[in-house]
PDB file of N, CA and C in Angstrom:
ATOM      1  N   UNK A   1      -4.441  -5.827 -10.145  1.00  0.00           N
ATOM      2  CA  UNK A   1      -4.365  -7.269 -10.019  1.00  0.00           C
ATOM      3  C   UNK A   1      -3.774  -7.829 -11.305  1.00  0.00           C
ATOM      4  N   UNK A   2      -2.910  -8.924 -11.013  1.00  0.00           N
ATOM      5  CA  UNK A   2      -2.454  -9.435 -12.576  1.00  0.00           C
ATOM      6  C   UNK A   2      -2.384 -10.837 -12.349  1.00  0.00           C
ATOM      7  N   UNK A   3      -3.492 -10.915 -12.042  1.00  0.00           N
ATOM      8  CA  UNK A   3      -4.222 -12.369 -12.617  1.00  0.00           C
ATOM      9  C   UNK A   3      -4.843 -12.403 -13.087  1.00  0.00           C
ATOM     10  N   UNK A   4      -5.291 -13.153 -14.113  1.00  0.00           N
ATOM     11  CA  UNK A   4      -5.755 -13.692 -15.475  1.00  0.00           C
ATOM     12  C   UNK A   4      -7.681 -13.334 -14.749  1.00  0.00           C
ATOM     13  N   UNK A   5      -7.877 -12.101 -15.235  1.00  0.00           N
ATOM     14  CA  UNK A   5      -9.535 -11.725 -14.805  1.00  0.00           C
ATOM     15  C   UNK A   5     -10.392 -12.003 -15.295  1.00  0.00           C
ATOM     16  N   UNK A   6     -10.238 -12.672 -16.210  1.00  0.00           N
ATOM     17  CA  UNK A   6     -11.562 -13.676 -16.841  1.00  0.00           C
ATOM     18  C   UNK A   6     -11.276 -15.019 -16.409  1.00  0.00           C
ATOM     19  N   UNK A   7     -10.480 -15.599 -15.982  1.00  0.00           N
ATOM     20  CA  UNK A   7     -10.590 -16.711 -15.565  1.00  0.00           C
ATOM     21  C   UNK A   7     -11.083 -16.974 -14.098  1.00  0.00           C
ATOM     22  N   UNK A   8     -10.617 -16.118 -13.337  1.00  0.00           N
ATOM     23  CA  UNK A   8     -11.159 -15.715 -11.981  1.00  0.00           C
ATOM     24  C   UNK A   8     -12.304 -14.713 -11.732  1.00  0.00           C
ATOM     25  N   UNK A   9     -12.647 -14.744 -12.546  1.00  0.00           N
ATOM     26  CA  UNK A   9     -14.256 -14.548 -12.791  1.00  0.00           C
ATOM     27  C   UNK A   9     -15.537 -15.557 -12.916  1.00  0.00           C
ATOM     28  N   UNK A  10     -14.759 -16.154 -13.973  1.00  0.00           N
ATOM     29  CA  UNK A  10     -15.527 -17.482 -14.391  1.00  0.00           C
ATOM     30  C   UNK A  10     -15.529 -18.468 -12.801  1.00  0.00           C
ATOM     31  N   UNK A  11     -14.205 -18.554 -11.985  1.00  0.00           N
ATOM     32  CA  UNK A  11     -14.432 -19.726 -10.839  1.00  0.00           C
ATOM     33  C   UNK A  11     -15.511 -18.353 -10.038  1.00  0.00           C
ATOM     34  N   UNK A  12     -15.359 -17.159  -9.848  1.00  0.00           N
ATOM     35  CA  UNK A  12     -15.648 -16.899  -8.777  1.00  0.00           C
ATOM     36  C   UNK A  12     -17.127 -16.825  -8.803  1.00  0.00           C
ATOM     37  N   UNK A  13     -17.886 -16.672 -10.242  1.00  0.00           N
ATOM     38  CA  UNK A  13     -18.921 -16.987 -10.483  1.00  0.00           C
ATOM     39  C   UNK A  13     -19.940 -18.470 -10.400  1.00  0.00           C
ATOM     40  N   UNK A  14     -18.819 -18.843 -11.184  1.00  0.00           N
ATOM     41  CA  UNK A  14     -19.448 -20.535 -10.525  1.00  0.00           C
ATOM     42  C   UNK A  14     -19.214 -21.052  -9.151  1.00  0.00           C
ATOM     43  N   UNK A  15     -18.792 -20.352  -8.228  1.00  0.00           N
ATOM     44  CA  UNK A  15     -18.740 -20.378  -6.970  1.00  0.00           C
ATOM     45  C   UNK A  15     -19.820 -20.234  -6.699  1.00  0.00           C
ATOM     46  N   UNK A  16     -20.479 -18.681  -6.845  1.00  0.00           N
ATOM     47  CA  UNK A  16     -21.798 -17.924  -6.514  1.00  0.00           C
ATOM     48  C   UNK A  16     -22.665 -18.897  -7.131  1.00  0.00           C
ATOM     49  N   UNK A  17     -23.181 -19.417  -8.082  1.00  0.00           N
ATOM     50  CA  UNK A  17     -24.005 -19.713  -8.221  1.00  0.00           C
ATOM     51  C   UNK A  17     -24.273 -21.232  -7.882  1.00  0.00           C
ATOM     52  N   UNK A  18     -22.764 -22.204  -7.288  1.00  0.00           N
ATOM     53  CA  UNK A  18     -22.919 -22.661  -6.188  1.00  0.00           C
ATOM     54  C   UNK A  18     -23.690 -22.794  -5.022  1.00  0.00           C
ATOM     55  N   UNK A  19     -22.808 -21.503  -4.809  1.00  0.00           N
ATOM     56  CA  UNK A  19     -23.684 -20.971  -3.473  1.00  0.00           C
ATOM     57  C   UNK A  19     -25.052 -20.843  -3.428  1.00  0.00           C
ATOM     58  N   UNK A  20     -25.937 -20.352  -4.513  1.00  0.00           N
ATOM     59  CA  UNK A  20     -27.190 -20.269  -4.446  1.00  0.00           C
ATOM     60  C   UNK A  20     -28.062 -21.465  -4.625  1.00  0.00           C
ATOM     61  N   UNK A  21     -27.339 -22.620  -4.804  1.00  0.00           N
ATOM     62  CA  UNK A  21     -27.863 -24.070  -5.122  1.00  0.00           C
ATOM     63  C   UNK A  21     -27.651 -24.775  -3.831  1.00  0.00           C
ATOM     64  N   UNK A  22     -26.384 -24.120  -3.226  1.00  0.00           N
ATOM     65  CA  UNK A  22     -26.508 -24.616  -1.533  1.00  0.00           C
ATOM     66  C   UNK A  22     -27.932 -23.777  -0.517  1.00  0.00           C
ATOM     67  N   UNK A  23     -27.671 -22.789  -1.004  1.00  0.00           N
ATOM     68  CA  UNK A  23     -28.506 -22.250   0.206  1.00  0.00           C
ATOM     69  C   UNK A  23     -30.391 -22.764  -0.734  1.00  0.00           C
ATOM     70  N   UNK A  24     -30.700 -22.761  -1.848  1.00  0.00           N
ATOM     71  CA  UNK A  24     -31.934 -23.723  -2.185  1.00  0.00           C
ATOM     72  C   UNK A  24     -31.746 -25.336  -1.148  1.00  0.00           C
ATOM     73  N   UNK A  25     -30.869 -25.321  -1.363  1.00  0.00           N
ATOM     74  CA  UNK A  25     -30.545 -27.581  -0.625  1.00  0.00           C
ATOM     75  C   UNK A  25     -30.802 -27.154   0.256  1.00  0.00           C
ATOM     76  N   UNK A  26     -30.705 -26.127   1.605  1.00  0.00           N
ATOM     77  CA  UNK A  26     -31.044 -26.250   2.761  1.00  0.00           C
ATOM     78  C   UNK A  26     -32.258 -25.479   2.563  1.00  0.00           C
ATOM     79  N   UNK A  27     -32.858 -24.883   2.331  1.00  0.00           N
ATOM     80  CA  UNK A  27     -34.075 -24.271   2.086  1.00  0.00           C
ATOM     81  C   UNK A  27     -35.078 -25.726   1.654  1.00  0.00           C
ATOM     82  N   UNK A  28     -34.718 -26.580   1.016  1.00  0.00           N
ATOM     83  CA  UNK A  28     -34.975 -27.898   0.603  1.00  0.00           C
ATOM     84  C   UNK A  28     -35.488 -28.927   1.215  1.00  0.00           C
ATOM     85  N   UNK A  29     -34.744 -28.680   2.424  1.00  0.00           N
ATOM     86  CA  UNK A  29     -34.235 -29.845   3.593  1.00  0.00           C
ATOM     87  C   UNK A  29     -33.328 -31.213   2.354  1.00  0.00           C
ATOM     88  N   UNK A  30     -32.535 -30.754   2.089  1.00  0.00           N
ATOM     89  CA  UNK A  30     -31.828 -31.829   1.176  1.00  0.00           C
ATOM     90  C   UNK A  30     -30.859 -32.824   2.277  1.00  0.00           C
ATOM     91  N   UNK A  31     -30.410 -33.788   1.624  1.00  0.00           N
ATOM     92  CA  UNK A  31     -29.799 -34.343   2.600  1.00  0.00           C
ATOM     93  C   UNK A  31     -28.378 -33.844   2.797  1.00  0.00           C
ATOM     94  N   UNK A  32     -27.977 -34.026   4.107  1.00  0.00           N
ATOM     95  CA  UNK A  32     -27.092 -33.314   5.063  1.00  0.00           C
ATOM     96  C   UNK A  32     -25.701 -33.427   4.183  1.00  0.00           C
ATOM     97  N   UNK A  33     -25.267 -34.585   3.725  1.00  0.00           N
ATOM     98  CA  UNK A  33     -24.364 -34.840   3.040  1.00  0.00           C
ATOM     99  C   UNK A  33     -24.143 -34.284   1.641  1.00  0.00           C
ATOM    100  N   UNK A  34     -25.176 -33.979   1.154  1.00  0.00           N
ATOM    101  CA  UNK A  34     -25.249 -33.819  -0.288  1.00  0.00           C
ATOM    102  C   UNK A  34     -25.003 -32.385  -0.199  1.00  0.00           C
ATOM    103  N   UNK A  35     -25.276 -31.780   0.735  1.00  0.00           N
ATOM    104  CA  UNK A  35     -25.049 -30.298   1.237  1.00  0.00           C
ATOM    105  C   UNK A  35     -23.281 -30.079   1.615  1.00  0.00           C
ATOM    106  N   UNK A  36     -23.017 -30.818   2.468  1.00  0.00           N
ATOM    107  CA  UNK A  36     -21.496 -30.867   2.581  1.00  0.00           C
ATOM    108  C   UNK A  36     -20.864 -31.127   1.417  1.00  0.00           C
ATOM    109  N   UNK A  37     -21.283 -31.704   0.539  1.00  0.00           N
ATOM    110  CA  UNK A  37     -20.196 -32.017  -0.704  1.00  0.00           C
ATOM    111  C   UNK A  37     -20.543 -30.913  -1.354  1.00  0.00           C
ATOM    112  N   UNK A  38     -21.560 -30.175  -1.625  1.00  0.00           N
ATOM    113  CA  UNK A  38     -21.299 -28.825  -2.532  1.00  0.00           C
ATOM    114  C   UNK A  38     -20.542 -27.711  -2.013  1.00  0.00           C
ATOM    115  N   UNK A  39     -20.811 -27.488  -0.499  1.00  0.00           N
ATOM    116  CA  UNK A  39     -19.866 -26.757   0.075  1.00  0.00           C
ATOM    117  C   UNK A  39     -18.531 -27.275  -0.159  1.00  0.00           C
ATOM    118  N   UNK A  40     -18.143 -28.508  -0.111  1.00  0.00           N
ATOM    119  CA  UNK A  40     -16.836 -28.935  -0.416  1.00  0.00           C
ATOM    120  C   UNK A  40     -16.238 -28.301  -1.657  1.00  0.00           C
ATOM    121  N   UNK A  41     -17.367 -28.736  -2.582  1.00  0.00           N
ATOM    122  CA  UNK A  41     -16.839 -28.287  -4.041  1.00  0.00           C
ATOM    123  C   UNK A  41     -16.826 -26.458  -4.204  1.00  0.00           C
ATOM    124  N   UNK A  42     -16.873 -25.757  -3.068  1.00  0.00           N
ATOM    125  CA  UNK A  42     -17.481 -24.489  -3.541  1.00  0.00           C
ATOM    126  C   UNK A  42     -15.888 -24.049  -3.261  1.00  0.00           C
ATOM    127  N   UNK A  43     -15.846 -25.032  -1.498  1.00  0.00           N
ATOM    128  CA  UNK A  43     -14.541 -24.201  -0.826  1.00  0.00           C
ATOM    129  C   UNK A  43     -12.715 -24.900  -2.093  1.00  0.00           C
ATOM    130  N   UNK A  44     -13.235 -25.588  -2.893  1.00  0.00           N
ATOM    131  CA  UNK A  44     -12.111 -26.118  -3.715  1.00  0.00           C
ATOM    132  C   UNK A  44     -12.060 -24.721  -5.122  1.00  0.00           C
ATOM    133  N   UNK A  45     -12.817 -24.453  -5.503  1.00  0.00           N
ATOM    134  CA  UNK A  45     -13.442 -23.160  -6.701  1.00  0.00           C
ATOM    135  C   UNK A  45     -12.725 -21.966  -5.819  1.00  0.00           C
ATOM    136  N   UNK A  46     -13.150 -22.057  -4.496  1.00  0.00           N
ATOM    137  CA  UNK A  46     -12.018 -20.821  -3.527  1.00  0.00           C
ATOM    138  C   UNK A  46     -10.707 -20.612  -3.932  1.00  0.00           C
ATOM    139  N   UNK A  47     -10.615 -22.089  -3.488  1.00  0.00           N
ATOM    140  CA  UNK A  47      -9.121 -22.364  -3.322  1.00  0.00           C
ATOM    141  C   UNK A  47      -8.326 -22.236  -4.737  1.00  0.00           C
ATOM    142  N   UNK A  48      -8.734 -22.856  -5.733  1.00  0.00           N
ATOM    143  CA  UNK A  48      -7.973 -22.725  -6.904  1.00  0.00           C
ATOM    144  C   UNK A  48      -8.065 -21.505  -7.530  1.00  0.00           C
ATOM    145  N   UNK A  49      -9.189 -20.549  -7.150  1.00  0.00           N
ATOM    146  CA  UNK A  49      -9.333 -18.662  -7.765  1.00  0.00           C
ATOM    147  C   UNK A  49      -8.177 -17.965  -7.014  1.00  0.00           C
ATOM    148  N   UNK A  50      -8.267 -18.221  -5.279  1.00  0.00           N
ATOM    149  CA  UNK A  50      -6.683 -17.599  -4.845  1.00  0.00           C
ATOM    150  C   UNK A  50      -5.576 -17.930  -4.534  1.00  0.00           C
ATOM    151  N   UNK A  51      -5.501 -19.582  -5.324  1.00  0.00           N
ATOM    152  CA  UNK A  51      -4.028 -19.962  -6.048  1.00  0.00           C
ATOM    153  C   UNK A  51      -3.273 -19.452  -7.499  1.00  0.00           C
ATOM    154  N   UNK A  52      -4.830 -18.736  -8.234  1.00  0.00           N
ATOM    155  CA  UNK A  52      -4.315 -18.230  -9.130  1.00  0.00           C
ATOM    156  C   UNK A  52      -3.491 -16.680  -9.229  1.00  0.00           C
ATOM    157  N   UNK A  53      -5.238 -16.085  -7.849  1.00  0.00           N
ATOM    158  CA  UNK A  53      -4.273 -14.774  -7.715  1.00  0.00           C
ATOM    159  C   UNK A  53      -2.822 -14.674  -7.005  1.00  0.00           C
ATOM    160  N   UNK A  54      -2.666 -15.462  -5.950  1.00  0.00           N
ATOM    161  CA  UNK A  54      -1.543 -15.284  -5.370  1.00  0.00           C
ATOM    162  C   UNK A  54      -0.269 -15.862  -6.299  1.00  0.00           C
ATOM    163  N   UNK A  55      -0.224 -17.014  -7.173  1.00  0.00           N
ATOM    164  CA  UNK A  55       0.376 -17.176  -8.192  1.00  0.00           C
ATOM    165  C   UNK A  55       1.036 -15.754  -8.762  1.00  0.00           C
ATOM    166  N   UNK A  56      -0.063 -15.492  -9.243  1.00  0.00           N
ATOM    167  CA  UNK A  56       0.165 -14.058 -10.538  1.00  0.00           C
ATOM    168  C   UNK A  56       0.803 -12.458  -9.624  1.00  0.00           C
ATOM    169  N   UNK A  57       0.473 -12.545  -7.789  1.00  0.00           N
ATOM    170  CA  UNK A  57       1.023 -11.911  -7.389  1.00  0.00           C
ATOM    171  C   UNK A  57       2.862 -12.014  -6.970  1.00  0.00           C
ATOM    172  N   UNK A  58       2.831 -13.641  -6.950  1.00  0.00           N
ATOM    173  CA  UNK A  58       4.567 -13.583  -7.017  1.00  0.00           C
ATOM    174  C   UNK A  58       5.361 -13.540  -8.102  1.00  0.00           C
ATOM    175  N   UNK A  59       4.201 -13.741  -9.271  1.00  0.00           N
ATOM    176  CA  UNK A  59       5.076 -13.581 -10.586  1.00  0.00           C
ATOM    177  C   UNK A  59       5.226 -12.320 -11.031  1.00  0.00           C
ATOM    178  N   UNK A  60       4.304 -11.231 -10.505  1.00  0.00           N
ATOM    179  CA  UNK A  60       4.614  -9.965 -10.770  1.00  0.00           C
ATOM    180  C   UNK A  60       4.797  -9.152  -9.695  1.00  0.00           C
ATOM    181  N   UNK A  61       3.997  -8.821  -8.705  1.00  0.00           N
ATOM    182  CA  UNK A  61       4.430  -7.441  -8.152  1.00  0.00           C
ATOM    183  C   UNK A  61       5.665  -7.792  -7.201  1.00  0.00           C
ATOM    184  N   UNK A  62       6.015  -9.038  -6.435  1.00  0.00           N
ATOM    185  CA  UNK A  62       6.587  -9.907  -5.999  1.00  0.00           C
ATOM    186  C   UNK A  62       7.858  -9.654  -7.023  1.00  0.00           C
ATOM    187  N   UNK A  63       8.132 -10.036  -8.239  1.00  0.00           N
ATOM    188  CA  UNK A  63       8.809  -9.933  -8.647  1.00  0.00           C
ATOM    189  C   UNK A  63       9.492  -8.366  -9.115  1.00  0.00           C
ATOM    190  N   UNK A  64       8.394  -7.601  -9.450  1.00  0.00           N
ATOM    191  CA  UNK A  64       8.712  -6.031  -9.391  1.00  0.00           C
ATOM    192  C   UNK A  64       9.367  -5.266  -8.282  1.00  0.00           C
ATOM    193  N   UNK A  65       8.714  -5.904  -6.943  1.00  0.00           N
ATOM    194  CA  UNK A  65       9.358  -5.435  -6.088  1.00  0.00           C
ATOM    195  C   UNK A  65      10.702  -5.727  -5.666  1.00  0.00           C
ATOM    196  N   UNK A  66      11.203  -6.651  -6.126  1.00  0.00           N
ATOM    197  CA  UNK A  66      12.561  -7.140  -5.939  1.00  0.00           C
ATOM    198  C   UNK A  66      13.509  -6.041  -7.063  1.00  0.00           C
ATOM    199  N   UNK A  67      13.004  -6.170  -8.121  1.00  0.00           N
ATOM    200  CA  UNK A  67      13.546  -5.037  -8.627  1.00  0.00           C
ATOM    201  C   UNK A  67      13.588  -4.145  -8.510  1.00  0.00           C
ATOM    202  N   UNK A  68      12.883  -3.270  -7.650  1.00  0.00           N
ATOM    203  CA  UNK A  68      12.453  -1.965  -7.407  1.00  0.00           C
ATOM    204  C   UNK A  68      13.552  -1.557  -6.167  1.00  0.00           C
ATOM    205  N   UNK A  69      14.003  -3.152  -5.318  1.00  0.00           N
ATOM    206  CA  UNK A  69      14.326  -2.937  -3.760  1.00  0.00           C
ATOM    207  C   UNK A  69      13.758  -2.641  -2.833  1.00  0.00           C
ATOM    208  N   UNK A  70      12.306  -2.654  -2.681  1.00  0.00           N
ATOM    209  CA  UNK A  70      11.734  -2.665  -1.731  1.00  0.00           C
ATOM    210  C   UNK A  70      10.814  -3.972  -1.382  1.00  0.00           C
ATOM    211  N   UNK A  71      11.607  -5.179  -1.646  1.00  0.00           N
ATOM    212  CA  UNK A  71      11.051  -6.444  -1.365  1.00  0.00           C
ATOM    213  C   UNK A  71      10.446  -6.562   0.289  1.00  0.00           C
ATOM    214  N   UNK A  72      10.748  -6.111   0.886  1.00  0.00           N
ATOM    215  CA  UNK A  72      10.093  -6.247   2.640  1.00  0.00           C
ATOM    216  C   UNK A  72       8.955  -6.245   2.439  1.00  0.00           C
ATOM    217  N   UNK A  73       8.444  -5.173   2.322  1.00  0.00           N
ATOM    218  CA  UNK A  73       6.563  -5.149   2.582  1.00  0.00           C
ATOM    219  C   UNK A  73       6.687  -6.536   1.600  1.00  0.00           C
ATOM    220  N   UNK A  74       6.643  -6.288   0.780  1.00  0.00           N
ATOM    221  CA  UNK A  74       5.969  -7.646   0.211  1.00  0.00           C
ATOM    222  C   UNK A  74       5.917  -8.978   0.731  1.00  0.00           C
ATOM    223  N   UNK A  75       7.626  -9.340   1.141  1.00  0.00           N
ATOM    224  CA  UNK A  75       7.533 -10.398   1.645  1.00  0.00           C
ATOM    225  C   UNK A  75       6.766 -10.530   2.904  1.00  0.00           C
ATOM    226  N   UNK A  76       6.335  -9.603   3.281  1.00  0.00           N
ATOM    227  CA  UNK A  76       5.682  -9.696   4.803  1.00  0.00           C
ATOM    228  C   UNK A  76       4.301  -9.989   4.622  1.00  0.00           C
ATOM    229  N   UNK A  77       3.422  -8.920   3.199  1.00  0.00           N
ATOM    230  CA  UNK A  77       2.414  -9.612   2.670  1.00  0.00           C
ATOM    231  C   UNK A  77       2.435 -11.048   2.950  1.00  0.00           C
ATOM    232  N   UNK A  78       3.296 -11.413   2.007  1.00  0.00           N
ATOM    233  CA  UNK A  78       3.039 -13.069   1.486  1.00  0.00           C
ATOM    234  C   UNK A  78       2.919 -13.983   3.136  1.00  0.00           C
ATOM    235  N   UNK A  79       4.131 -13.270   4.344  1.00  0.00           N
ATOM    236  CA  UNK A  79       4.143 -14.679   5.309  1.00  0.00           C
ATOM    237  C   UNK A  79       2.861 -14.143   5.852  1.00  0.00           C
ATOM    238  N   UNK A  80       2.049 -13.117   6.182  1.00  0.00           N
ATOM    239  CA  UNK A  80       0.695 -12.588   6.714  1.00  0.00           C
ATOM    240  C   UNK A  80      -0.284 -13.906   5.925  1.00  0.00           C
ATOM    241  N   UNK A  81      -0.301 -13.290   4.895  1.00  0.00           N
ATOM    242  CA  UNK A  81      -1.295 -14.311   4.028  1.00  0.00           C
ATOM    243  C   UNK A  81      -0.836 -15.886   4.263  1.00  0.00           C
ATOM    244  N   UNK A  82      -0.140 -16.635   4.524  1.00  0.00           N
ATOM    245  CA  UNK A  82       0.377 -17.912   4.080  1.00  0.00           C
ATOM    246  C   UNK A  82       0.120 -17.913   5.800  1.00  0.00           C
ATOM    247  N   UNK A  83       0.321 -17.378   7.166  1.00  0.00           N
ATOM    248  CA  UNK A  83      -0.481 -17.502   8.054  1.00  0.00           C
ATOM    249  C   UNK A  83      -1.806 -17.749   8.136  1.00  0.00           C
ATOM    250  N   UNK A  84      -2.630 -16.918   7.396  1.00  0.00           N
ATOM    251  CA  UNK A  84      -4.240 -17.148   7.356  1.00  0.00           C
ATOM    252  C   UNK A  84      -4.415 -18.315   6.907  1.00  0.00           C
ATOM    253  N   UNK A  85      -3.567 -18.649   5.725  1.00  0.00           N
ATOM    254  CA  UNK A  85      -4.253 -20.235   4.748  1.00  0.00           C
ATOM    255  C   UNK A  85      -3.964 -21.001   5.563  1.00  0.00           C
ATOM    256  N   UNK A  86      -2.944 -21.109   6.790  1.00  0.00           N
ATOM    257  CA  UNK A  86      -2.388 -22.285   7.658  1.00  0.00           C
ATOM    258  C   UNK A  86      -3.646 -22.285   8.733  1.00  0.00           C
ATOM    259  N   UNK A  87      -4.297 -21.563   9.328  1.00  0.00           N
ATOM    260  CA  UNK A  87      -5.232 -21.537  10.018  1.00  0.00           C
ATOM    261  C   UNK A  87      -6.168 -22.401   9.606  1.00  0.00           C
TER     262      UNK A  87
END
């Protein structure tokens, strides 16, 4: 992987321990909303950890592979993946 692994550590951690403050709120009975906004904030900590990896994957192996000449698989990676996020 060559994305920056301490930084995507740090979100993916404060994700988790997110997560364990959501699942206390419903263990809680907290209110319904206040529960949706941490999930909100958890699924945004998602989102910006595999904007970083996929970032760091077109800046390198993405880019290696073009040099190498075997850009296909890759690009097929990327439209596979960029299907799932459209879902």
């Amino acid at each position: 992987m060559k994305a920056d692994k301490i930084s995507i550590n740090r979100l993916l951690k404060t994700a988790s321990g997110q997560i364990e403050g959501i699942i206390k709120m419903v263990e809680d009975d907290r209110y319904c909303i206040d529960v949706s906004n941490q999930i909100l904030a958890v699924q945004s900590i998602l989102r910006k950890a595999n904007k970083e990896i996929i970032k760091a994957h077109m800046e390198g192996c993405i880019k290696e592979a073009f040099v190498e000449g075997n850009e296909i698989q890759k690009i097929e990676e990327v439209i596979s993946l960029i299907d799932k996020i459209s879902k």
